[in-house]
C-alpha atoms as a PDB file:
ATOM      1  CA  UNK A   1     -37.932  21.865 -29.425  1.00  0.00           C
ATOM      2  CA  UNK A   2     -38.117  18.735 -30.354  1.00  0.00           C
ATOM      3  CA  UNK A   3     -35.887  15.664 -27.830  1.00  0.00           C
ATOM      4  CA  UNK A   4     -35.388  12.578 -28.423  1.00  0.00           C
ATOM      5  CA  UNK A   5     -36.127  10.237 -25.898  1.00  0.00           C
ATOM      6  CA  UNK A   6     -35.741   6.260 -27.091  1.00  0.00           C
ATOM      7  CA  UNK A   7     -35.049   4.339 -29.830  1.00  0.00           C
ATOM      8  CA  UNK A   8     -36.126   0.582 -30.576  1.00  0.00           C
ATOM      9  CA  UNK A   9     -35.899  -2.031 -33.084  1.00  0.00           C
ATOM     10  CA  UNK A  10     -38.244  -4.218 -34.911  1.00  0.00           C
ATOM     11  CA  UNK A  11     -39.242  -6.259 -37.971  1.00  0.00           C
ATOM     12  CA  UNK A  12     -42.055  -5.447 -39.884  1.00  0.00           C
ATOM     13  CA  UNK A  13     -44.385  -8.222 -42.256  1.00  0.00           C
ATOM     14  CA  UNK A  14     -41.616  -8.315 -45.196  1.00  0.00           C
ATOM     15  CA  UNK A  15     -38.496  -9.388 -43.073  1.00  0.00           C
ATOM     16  CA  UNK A  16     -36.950  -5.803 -43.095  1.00  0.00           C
ATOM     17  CA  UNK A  17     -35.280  -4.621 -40.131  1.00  0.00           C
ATOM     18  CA  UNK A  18     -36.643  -1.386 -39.527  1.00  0.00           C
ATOM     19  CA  UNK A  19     -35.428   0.989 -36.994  1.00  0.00           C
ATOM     20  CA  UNK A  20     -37.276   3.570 -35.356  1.00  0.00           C
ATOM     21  CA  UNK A  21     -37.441   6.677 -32.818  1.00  0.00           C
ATOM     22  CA  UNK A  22     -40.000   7.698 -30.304  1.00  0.00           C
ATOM     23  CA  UNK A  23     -39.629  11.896 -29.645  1.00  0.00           C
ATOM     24  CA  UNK A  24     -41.923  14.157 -27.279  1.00  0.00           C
ATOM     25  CA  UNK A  25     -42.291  17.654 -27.155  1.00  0.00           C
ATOM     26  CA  UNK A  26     -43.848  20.150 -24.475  1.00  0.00           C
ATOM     27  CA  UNK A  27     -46.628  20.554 -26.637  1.00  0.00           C
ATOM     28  CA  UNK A  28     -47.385  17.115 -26.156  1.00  0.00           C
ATOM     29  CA  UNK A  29     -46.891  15.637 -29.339  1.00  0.00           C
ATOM     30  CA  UNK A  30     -44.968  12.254 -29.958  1.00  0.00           C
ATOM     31  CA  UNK A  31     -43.780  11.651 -33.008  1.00  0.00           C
ATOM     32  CA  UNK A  32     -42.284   7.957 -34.636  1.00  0.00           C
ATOM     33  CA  UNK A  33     -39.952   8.616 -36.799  1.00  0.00           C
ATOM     34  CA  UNK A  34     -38.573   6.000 -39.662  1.00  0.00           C
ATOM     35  CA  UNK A  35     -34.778   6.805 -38.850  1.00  0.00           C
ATOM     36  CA  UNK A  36     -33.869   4.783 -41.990  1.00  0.00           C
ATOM     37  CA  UNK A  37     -35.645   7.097 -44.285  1.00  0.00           C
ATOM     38  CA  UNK A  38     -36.023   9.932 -42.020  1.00  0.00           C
ATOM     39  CA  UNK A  39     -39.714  10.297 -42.503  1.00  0.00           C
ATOM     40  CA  UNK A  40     -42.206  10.616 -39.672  1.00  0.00           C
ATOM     41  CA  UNK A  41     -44.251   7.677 -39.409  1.00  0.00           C
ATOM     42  CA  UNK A  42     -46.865   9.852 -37.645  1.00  0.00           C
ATOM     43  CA  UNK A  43     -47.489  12.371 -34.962  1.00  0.00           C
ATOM     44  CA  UNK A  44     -49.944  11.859 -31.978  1.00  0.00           C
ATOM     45  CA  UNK A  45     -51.131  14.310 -29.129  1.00  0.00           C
ATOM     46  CA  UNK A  46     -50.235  11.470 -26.323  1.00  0.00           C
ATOM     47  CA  UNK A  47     -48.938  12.970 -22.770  1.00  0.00           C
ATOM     48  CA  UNK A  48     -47.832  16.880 -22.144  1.00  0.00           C
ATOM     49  CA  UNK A  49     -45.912  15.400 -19.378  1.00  0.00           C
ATOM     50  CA  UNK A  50     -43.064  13.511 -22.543  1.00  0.00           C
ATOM     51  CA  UNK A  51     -42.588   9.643 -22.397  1.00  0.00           C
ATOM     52  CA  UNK A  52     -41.117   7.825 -19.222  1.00  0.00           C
ATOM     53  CA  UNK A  53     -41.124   4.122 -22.155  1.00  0.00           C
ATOM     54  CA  UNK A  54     -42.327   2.732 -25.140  1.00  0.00           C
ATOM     55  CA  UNK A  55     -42.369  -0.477 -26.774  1.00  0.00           C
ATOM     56  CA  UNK A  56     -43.169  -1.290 -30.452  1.00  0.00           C
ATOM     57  CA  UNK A  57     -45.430  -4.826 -30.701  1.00  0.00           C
ATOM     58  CA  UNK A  58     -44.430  -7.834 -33.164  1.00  0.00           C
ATOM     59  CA  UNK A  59     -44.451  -6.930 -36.695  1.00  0.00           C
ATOM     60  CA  UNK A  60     -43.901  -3.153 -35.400  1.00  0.00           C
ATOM     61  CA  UNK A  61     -48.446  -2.559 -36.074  1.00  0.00           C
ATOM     62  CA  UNK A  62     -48.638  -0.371 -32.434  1.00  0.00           C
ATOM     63  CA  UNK A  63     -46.484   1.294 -29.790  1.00  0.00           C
ATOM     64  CA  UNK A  64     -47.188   1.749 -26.395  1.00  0.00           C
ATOM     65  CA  UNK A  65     -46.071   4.581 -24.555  1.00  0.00           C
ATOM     66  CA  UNK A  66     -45.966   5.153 -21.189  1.00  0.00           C
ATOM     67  CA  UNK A  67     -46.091   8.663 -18.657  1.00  0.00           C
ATOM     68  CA  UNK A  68     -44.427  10.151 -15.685  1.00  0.00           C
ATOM     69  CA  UNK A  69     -48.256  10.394 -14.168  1.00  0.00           C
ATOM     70  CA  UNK A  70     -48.571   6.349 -14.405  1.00  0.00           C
ATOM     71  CA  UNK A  71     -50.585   6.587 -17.855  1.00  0.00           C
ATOM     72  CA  UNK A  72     -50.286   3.821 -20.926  1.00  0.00           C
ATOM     73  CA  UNK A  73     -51.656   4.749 -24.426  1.00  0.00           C
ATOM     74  CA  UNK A  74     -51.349   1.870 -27.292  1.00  0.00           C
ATOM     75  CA  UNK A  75     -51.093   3.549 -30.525  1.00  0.00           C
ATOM     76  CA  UNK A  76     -52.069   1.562 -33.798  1.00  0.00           C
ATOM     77  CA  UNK A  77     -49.536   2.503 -36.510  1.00  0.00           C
ATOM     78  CA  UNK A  78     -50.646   0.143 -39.609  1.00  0.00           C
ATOM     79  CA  UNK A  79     -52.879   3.307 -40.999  1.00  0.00           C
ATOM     80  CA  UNK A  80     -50.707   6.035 -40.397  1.00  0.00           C
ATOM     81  CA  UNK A  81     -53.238   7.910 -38.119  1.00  0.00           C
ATOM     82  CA  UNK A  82     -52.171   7.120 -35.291  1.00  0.00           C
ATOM     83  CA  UNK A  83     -55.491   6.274 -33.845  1.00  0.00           C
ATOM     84  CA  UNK A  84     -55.510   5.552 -29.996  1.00  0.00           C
ATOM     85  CA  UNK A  85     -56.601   1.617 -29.225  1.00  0.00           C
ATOM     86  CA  UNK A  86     -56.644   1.792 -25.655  1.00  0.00           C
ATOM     87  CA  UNK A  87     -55.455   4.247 -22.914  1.00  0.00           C
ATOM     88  CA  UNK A  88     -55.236   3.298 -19.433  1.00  0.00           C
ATOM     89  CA  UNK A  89     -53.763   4.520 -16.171  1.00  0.00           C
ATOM     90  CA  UNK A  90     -53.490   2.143 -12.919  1.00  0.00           C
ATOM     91  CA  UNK A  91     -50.975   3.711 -10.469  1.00  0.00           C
ATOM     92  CA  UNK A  92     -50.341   7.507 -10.196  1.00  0.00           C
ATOM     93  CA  UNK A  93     -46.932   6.712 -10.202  1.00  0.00           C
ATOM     94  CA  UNK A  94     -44.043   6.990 -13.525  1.00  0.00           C
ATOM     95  CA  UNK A  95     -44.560   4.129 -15.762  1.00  0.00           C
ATOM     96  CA  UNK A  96     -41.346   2.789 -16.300  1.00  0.00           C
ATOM     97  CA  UNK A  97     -41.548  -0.102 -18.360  1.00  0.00           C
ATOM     98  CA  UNK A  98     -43.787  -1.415 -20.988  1.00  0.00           C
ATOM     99  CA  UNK A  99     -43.850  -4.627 -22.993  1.00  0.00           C
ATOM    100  CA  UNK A 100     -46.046  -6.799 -26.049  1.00  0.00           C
ATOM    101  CA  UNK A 101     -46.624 -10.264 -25.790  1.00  0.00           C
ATOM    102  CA  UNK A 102     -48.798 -12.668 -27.116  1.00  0.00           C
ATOM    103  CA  UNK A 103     -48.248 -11.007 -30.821  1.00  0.00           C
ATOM    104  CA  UNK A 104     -49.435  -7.654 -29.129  1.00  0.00           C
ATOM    105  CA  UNK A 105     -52.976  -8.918 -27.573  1.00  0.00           C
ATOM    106  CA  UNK A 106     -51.151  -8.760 -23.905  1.00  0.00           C
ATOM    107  CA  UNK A 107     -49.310  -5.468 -22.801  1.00  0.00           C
ATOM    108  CA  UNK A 108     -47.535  -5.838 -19.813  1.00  0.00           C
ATOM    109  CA  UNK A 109     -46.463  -2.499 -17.512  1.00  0.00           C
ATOM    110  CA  UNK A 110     -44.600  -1.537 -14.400  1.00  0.00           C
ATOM    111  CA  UNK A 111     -44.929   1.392 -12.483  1.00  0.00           C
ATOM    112  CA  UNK A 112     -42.279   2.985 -10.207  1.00  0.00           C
ATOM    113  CA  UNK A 113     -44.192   2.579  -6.927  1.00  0.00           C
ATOM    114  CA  UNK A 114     -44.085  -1.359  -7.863  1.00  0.00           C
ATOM    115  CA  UNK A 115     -47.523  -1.759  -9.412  1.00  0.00           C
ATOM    116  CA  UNK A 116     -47.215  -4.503 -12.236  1.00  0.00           C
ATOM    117  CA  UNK A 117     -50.215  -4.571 -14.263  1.00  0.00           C
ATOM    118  CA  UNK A 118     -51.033  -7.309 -17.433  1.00  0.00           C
ATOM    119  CA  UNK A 119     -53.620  -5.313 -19.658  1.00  0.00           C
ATOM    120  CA  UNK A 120     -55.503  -7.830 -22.754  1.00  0.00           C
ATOM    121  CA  UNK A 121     -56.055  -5.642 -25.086  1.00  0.00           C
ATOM    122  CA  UNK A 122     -58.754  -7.602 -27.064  1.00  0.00           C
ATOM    123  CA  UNK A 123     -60.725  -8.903 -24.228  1.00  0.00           C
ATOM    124  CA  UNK A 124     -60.477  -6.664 -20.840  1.00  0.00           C
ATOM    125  CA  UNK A 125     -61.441  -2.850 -20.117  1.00  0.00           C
ATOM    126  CA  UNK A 126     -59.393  -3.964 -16.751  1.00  0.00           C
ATOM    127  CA  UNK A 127     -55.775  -4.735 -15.786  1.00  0.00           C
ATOM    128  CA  UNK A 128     -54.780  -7.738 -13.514  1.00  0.00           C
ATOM    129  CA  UNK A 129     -52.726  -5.923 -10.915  1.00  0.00           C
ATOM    130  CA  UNK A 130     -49.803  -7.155  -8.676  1.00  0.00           C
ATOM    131  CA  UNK A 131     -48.368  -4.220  -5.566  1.00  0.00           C
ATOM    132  CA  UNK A 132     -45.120  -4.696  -4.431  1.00  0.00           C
ATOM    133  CA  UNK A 133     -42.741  -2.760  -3.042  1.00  0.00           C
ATOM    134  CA  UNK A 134     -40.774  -0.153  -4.958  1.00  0.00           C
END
């Protein structure tokens, strides 16, 4: 069983507004799917736990998903094989919001015990880290 859990926007390299959907299954698959066409972008074994977030970067070349255990893959999509770039986890807590910047090179993240992490994807194995309260 198959359920759909979010659904974003983006433009990719030609101008066209695409539109797309993030699913997760028990078996711990998440799938993109190409809800213009209908056709699954790709399928990756990410979290068994399903997807708290996600956000597609600029130009719509990775997604980053996030867990209810406080883990962050980043998922390159411009191949199809949905090979994993970097995968992370700095709180134990759900990661409930996830965000590109910087034309993808910076992923910011926020946990829901209040941990805000910035994570430079090109230059850093380590996250700057702020705690707050939740």
């Amino acid at each position: 069983c198959v359920k759909p859990l979010i659904n974003s926007t983006g433009i990719d390299d030609e101008g066209c507004v695409c539109v797309w959907a993030v699913s997760s299954a028990k078996d711990g698959l998440v799938k993109v799917w190409d809800i213009g066409s209908g056709a699954c972008k790709f399928t990756q074994a990410c979290f068994r736990q399903g997807v708290t977030c996600v956000d597609f970067s600029p130009a719509i070349t990775m997604v980053a998903v996030g867990s209810p255990l406080g883990d962050v893959q980043v998922v390159d999509l411009a191949d199809g094989r949905g090979l994993v770039l970097a995968a992370f986890s700095d709180s134990d807590a759900p990661t409930l919001k996830l965000r590109f910047f910087d034309e993808g090179r910076l992923v910011l993240f926020g946990h829901a015990d209040g941990t805000l992490g910035l994570r430079d994807l090109r230059h850093s194995e380590r996250s700057l880290l702020a705690r707050g309260v939740p």
